[in-house]
N, C-alpha and C. Protein backbone atom coordinates (compact mmCIF):
# COMPACT_ATOMS: atom_id res chain seq x y z
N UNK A 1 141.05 178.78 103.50
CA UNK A 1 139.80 179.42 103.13
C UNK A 1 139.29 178.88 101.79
N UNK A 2 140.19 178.71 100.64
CA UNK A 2 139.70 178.55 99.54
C UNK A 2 138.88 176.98 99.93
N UNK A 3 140.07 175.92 100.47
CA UNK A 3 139.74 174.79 100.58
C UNK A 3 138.11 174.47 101.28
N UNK A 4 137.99 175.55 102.31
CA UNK A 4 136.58 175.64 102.95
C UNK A 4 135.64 175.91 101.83
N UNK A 5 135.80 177.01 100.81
CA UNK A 5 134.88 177.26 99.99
C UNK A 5 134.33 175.96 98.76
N UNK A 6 135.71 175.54 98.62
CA UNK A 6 135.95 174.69 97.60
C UNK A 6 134.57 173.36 97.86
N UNK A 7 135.00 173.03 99.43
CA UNK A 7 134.05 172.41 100.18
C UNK A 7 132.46 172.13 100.05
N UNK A 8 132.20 173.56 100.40
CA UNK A 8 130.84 173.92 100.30
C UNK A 8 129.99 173.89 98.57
N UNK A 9 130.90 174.40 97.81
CA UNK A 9 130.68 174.44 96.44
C UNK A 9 129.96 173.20 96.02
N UNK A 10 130.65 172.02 96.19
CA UNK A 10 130.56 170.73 96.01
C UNK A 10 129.40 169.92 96.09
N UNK A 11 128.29 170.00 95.08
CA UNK A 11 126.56 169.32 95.37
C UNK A 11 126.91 167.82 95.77
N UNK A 12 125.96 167.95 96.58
CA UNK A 12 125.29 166.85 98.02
C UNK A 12 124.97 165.85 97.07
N UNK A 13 125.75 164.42 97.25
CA UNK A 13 124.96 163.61 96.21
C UNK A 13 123.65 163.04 95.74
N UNK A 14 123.03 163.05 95.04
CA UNK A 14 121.48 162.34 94.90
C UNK A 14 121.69 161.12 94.97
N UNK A 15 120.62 160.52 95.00
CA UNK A 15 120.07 158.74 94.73
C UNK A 15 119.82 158.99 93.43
N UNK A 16 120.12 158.06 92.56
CA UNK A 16 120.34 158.07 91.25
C UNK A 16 119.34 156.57 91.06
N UNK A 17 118.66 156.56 89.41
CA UNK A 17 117.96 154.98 89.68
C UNK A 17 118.18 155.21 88.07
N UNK A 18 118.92 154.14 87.40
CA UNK A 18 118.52 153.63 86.45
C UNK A 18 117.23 154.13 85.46
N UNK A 19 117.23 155.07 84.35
CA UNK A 19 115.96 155.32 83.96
C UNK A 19 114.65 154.46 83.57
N UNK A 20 115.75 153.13 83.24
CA UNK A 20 114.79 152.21 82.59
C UNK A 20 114.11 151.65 83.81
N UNK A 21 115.09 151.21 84.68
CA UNK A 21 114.37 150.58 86.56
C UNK A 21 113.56 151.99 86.32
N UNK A 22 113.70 153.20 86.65
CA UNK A 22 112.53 153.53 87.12
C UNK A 22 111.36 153.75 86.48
N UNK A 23 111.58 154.04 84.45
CA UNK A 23 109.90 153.32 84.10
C UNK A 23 109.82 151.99 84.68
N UNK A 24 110.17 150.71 84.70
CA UNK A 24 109.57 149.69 84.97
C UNK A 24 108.85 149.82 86.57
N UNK A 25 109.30 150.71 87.23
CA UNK A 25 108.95 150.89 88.61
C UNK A 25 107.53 151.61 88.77
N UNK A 26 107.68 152.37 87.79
CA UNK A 26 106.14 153.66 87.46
C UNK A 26 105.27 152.44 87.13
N UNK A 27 105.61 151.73 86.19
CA UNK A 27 104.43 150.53 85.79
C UNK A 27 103.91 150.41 86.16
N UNK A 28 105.01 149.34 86.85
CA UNK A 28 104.47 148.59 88.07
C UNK A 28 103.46 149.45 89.52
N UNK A 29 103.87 150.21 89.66
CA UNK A 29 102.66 150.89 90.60
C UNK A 29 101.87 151.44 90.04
N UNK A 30 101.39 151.77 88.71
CA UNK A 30 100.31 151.85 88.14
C UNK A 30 99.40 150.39 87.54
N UNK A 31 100.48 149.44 87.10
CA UNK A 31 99.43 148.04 87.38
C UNK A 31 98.97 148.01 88.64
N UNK A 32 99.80 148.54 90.00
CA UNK A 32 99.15 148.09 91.00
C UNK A 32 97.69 148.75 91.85
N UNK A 33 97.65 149.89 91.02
CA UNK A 33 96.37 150.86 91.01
C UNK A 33 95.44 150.35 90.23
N UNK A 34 95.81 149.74 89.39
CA UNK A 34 94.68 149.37 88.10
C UNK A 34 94.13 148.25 88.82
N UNK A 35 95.09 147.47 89.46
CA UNK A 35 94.38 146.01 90.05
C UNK A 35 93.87 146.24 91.68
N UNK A 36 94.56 147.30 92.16
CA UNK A 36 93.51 147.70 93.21
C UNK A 36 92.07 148.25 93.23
N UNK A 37 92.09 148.65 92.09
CA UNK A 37 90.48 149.51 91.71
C UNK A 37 89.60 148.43 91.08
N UNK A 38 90.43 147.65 90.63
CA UNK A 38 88.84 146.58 89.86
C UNK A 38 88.62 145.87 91.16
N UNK A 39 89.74 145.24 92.74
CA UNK A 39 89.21 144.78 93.50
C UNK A 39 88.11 144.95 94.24
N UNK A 40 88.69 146.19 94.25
CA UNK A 40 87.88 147.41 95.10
C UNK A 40 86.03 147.69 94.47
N UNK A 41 86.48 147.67 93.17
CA UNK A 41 85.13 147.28 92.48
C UNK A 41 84.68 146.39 92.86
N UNK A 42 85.07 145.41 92.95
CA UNK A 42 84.54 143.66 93.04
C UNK A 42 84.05 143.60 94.47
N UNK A 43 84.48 144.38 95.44
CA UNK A 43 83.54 144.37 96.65
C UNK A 43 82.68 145.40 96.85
N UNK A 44 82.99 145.91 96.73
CA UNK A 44 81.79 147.34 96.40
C UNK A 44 80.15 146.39 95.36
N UNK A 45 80.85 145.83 94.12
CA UNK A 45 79.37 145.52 93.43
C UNK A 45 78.99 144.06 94.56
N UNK A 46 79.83 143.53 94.60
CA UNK A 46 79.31 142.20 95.73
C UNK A 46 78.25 142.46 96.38
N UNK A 47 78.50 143.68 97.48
CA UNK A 47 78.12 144.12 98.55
C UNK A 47 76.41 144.86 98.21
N UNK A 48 75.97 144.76 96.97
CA UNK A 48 74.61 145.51 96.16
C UNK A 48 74.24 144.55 96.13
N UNK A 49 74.47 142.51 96.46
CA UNK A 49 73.99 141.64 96.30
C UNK A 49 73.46 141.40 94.61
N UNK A 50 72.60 140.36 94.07
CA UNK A 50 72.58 139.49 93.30
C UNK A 50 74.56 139.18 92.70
N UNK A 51 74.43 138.21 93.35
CA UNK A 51 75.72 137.74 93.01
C UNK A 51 76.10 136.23 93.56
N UNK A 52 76.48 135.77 92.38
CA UNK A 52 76.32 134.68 91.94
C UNK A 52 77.85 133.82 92.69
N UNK A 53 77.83 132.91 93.74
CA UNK A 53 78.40 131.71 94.30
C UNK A 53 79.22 130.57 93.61
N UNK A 54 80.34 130.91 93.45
CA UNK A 54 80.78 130.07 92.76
C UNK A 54 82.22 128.91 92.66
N UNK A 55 82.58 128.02 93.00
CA UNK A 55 84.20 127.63 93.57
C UNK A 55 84.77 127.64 92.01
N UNK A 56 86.46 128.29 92.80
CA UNK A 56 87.11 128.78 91.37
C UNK A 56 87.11 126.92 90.70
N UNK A 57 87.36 127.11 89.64
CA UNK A 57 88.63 125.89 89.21
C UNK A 57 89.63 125.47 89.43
N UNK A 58 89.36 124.21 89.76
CA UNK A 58 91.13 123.85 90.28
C UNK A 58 91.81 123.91 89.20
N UNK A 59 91.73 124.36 88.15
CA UNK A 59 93.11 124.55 87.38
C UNK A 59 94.30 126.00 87.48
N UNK A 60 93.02 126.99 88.20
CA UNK A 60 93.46 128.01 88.99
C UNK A 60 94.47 128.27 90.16
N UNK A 61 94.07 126.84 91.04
CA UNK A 61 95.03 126.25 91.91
C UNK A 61 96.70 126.09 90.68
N UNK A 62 96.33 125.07 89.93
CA UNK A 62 97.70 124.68 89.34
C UNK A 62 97.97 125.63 88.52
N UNK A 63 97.62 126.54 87.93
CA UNK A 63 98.21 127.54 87.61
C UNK A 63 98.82 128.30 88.71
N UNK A 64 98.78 128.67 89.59
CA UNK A 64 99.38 129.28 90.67
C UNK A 64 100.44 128.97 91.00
N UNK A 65 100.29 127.74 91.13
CA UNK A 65 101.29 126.49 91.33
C UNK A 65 102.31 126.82 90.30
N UNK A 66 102.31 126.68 88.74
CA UNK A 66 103.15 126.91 88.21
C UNK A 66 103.79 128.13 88.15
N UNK A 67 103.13 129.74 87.93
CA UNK A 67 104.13 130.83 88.27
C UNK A 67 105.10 130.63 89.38
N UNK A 68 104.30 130.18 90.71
CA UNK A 68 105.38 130.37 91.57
C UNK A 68 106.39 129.75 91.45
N UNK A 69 106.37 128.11 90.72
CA UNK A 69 107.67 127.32 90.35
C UNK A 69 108.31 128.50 89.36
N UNK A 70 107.75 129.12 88.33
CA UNK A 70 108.49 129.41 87.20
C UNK A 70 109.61 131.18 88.38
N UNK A 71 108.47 131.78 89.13
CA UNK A 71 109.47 132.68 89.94
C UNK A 71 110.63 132.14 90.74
N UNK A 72 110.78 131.02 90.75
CA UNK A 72 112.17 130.31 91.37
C UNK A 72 113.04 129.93 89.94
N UNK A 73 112.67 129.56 89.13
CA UNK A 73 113.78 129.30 88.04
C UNK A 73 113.97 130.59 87.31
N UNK A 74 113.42 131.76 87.48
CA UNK A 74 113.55 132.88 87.16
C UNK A 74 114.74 133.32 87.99
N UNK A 75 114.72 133.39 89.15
CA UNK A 75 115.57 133.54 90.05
C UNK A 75 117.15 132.70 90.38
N UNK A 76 116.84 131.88 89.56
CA UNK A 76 118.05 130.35 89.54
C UNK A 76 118.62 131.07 87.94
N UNK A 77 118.16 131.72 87.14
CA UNK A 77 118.60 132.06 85.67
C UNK A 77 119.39 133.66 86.25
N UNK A 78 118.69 134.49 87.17
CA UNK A 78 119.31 135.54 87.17
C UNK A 78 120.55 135.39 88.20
N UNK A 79 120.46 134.30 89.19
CA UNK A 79 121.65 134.25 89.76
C UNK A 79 123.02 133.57 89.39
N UNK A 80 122.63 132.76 87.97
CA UNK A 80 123.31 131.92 87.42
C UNK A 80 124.37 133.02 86.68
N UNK A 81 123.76 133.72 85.93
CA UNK A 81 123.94 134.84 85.12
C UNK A 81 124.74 135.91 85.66
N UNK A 82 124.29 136.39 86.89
CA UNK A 82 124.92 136.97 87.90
C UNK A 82 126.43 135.98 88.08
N UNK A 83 126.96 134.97 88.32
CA UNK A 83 127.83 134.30 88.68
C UNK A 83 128.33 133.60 87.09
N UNK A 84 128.35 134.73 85.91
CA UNK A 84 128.48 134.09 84.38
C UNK A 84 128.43 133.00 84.38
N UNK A 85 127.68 131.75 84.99
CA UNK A 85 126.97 130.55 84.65
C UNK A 85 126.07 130.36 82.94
N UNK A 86 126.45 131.05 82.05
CA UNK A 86 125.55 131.53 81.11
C UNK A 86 124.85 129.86 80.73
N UNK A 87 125.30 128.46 80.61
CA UNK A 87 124.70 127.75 80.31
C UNK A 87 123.84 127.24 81.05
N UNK A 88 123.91 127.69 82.60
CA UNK A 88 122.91 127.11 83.03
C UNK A 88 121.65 128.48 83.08
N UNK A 89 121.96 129.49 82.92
CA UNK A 89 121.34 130.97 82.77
C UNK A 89 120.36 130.50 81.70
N UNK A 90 120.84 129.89 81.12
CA UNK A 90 120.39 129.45 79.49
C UNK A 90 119.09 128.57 79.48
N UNK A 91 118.96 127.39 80.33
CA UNK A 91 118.57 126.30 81.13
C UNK A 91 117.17 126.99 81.89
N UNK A 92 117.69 127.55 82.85
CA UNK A 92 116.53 128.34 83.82
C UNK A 92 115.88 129.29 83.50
N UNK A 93 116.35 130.14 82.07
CA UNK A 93 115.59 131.00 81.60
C UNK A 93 114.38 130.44 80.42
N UNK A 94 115.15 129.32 80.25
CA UNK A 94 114.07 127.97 78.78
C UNK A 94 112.97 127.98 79.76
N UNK A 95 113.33 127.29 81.05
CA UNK A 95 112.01 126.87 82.05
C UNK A 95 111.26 127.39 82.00
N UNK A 96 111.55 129.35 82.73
CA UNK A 96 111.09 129.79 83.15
C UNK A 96 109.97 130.21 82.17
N UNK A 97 110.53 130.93 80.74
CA UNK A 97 109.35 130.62 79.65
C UNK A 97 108.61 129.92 79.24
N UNK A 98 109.07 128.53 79.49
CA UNK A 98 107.92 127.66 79.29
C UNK A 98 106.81 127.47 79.98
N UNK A 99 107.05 127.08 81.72
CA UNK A 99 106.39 127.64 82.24
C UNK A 99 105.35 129.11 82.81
N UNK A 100 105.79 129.66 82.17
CA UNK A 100 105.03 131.11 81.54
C UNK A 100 103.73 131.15 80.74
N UNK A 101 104.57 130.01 79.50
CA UNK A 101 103.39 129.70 78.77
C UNK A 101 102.32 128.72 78.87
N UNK A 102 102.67 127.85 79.88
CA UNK A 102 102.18 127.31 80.51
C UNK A 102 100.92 128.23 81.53
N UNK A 103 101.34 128.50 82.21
CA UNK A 103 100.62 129.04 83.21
C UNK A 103 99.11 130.22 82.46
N UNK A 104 99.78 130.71 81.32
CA UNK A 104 98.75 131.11 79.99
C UNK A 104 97.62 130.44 79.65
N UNK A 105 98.23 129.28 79.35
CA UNK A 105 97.79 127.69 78.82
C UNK A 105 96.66 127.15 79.78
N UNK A 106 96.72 127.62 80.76
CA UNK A 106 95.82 127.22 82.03
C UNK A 106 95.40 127.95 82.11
N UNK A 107 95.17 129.16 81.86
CA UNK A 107 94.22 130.30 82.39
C UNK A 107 93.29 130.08 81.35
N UNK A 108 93.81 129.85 80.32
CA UNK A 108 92.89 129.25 78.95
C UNK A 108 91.74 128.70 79.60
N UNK A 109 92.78 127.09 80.16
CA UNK A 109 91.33 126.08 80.58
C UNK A 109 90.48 126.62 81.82
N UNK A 110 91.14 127.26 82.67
CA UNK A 110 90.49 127.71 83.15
C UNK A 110 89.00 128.61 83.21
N UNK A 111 89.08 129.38 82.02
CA UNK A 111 88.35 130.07 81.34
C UNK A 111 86.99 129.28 80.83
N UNK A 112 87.78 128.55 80.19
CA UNK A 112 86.59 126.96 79.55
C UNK A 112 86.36 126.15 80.83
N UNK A 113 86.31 125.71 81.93
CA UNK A 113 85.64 125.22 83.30
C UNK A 113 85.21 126.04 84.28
N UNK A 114 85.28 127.57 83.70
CA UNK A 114 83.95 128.57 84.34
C UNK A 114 82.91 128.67 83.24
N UNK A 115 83.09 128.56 81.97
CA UNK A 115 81.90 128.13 80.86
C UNK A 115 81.22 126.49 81.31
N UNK A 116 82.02 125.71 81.45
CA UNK A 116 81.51 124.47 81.69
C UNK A 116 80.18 124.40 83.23
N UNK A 117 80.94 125.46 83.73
CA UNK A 117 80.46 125.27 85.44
C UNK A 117 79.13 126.54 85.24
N UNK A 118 78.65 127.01 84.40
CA UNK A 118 77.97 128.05 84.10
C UNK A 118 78.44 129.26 84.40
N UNK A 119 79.29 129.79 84.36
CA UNK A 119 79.59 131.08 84.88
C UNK A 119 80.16 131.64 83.74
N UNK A 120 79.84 132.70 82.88
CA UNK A 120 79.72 133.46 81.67
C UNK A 120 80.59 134.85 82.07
N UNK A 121 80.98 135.13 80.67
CA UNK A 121 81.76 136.81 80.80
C UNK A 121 80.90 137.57 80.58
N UNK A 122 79.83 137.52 79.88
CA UNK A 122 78.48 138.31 79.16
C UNK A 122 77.36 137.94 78.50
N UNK A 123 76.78 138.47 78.77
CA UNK A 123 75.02 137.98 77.99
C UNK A 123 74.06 137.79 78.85
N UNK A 124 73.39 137.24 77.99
CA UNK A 124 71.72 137.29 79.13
C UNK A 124 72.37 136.16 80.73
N UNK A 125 72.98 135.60 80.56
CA UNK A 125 72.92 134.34 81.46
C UNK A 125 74.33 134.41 82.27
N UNK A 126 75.04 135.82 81.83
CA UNK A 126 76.02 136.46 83.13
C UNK A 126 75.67 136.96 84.24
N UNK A 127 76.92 137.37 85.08
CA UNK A 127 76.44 137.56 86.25
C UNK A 127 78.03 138.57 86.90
N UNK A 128 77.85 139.36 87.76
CA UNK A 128 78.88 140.25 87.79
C UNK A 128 79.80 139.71 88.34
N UNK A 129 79.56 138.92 89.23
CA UNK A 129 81.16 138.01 89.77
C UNK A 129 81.62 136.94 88.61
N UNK A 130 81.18 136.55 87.83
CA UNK A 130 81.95 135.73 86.68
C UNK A 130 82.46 137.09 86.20
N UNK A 131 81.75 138.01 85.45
CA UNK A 131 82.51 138.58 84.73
C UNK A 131 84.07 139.45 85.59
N UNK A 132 83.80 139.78 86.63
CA UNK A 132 84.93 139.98 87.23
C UNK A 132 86.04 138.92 87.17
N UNK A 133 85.95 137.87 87.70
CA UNK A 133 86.73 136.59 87.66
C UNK A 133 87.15 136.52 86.11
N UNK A 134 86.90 136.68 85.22
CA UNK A 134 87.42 136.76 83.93
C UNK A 134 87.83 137.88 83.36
N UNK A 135 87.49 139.38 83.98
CA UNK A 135 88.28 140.36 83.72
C UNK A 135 89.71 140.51 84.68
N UNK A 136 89.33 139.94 85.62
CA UNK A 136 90.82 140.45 86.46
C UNK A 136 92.00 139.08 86.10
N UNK A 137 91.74 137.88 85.31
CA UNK A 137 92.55 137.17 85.21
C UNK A 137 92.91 137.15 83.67
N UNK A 138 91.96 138.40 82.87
CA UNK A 138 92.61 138.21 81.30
C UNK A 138 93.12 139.83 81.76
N UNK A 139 92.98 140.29 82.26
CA UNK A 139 93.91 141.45 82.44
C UNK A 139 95.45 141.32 82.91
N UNK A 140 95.87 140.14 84.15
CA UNK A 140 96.64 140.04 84.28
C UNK A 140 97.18 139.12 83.40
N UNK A 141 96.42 138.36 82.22
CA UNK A 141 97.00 137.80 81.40
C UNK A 141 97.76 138.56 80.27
N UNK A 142 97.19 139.38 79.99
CA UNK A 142 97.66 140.29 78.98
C UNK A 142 98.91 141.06 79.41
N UNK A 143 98.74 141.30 80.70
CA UNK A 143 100.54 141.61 81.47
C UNK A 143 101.41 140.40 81.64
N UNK A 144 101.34 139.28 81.26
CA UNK A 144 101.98 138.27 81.22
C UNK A 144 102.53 138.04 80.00
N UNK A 145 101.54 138.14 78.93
CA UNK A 145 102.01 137.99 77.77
C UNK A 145 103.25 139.08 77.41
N UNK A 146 103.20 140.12 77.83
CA UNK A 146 104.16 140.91 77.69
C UNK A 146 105.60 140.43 78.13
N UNK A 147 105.51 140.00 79.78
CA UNK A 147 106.05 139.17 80.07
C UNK A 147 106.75 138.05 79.37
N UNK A 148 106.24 136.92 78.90
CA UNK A 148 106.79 136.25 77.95
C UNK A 148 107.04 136.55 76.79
N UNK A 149 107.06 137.51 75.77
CA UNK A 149 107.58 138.17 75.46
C UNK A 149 109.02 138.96 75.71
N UNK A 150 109.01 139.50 76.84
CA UNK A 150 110.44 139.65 77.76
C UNK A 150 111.33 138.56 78.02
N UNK A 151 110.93 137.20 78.36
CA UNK A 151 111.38 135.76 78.83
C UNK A 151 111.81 135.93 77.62
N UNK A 152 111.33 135.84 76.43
CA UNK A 152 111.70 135.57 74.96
C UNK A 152 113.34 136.48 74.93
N UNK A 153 112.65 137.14 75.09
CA UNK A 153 113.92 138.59 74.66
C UNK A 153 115.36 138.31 75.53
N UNK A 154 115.02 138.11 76.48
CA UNK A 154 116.67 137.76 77.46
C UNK A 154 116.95 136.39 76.96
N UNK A 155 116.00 135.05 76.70
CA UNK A 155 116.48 133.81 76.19
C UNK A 155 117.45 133.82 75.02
N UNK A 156 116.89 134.95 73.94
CA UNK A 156 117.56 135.13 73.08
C UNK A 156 118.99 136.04 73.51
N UNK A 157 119.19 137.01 74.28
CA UNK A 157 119.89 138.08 74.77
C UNK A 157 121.15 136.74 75.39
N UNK A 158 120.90 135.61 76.20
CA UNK A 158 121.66 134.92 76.80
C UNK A 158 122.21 134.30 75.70
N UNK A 159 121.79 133.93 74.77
CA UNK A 159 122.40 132.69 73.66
C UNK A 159 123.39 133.35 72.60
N UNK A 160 122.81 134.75 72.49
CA UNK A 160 123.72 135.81 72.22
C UNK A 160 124.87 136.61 72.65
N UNK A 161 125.26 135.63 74.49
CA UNK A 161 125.72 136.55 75.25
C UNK A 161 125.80 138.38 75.16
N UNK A 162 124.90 138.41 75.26
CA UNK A 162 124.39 139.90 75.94
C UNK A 162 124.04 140.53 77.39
N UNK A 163 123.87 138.93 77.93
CA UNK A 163 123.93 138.98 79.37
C UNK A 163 124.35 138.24 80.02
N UNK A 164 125.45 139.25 80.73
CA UNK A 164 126.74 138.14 81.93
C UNK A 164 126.52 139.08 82.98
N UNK A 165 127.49 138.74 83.69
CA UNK A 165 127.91 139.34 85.19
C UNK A 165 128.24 140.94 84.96
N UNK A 166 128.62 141.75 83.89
CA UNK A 166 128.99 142.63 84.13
C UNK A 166 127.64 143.69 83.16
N UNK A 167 126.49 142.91 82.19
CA UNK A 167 125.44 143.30 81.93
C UNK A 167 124.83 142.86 82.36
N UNK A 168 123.89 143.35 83.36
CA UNK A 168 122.44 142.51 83.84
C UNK A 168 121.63 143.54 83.84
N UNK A 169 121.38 144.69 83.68
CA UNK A 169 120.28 145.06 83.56
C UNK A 169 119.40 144.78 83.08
N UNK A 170 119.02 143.94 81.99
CA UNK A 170 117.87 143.59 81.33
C UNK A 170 117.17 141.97 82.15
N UNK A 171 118.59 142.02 82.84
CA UNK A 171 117.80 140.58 83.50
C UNK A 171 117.41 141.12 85.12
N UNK A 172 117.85 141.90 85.11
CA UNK A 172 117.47 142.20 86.71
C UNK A 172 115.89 142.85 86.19
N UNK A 173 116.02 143.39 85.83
CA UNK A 173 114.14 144.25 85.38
C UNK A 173 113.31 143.29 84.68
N UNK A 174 113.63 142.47 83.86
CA UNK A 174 112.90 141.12 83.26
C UNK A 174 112.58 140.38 84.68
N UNK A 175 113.60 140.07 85.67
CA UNK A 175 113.14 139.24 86.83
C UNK A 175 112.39 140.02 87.78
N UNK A 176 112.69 140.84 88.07
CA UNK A 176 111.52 142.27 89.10
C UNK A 176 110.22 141.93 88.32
N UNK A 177 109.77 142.17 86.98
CA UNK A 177 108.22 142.05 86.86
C UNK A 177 108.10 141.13 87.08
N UNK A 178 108.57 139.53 86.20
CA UNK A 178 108.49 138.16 86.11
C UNK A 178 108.01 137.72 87.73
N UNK A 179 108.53 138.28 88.89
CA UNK A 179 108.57 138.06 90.28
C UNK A 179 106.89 139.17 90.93
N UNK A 180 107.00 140.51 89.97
CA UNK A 180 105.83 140.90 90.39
C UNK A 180 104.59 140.35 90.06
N UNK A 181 104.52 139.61 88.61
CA UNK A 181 103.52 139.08 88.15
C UNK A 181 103.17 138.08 88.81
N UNK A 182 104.06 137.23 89.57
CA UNK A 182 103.64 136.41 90.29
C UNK A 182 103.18 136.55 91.63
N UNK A 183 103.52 137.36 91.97
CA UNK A 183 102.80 138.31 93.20
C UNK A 183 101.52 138.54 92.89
N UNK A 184 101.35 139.18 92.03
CA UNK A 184 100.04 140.10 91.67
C UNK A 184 99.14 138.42 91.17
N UNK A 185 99.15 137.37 90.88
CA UNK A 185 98.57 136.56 90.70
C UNK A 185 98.44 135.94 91.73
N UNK A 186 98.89 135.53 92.31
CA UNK A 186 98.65 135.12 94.26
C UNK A 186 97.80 136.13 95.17
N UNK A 187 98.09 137.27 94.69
CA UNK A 187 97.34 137.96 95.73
C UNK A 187 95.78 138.38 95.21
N UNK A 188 95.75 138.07 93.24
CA UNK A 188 94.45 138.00 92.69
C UNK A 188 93.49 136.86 92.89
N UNK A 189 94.23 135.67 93.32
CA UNK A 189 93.94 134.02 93.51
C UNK A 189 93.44 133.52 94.71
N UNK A 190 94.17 134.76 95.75
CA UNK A 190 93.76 134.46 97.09
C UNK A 190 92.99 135.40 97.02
N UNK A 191 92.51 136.71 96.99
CA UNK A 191 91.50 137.40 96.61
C UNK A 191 90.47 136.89 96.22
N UNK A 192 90.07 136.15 95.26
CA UNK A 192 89.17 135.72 94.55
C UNK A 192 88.78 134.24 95.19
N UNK A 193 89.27 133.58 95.98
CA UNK A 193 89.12 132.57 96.99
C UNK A 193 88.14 133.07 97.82
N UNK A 194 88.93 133.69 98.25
CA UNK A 194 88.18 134.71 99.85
C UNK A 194 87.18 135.26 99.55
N UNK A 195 86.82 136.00 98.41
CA UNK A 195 85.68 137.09 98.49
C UNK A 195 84.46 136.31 97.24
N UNK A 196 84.68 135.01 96.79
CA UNK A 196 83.48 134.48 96.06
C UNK A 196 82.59 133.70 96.55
């Protein structure tokens, strides 16, 4: 009898998440509200017409190009790390920042060959699809920068050994955004393909 009671006494286990995974998780689905609503904007004002025709920049293309390389050496640093590889952890996490800043670096020029091509953020001689095209790609820039910033923080965290096989939390949540940002830029890139 006791053993039966003893039984019952005993709370049902929960799912448990990491506090820090689950702010980074809240973020992240609130970036993903924030960038669903300006889309959502962007066809909604389309659809009121005067709106201005325009092909992105191909530097837009190669920026694309580079996150997605840099989300594979992101992924080559956390599995390295995962398997205490720390020098090559070391290696794939250099890349992956560089290419980070890179991909920054291009949104730059990018920015300057929608000025070149006439297409403005504001003033008399804007138009609401430029300025969209330059709010939804300095918005996700500014979540990048954070981003590299983070790249920064584990580069240093690895050289420090702070992160091996038996600490990874900071690299598993550094690689979850690093991997969302590149999502959320593919699906802003092909978005903005399709609907200009």
């Amino acid at each position: 009898m006791k053993n039966t009671e003893l039984l019952q006494e005993q709370p049902s286990p929960t799912l448990a998440m990491n506090p820090k995974k689950f702010a980074l998780w809240l973020f992240i689905v609130t970036v993903i509200m924030l960038f669903g609503a300006f889309t959502s904007a962007y066809i909604v004002r389309a659809a009121e017409g005067n709106w201005l025709e325009f092909d992105m920049p191909k530097i837009f293309l190669y920026s694309t190009l580079i996150i997605l390389a840099s989300s594979g050496t992101m992924h080559w640093a956390y599995l390295s790390a995962k398997k205490d590889e720390l020098d090559t952890a070391k290696i794939a996490m250099s890349i992956t920042t560089v290419l980070g800043i890179s991909f920054l670096f291009m949104q730059f020029l990018g920015w300057g060959a929608l000025v070149e091509a006439g297409v403005y953020f504001a003033g008399t001689q804007s138009n609401p699809a430029g300025s969209f095209v330059y709010v939804l790609s300095m918005l996700h820039g500014v979540h990048l920068v954070g981003g590299v910033i983070y790249l920064l923080y584990i580069v240093l965290a690895l050289f420090q050994y702070k992160i091996h096989s038996k600490a990874m939390l900071a690299m598993e949540m550094c690689a979850t955004y690093w991997h969302f940002l590149g999502v959320l830029w593919v699906y802003l890139y092909i978005f903005l393909q399709l609907n200009n």
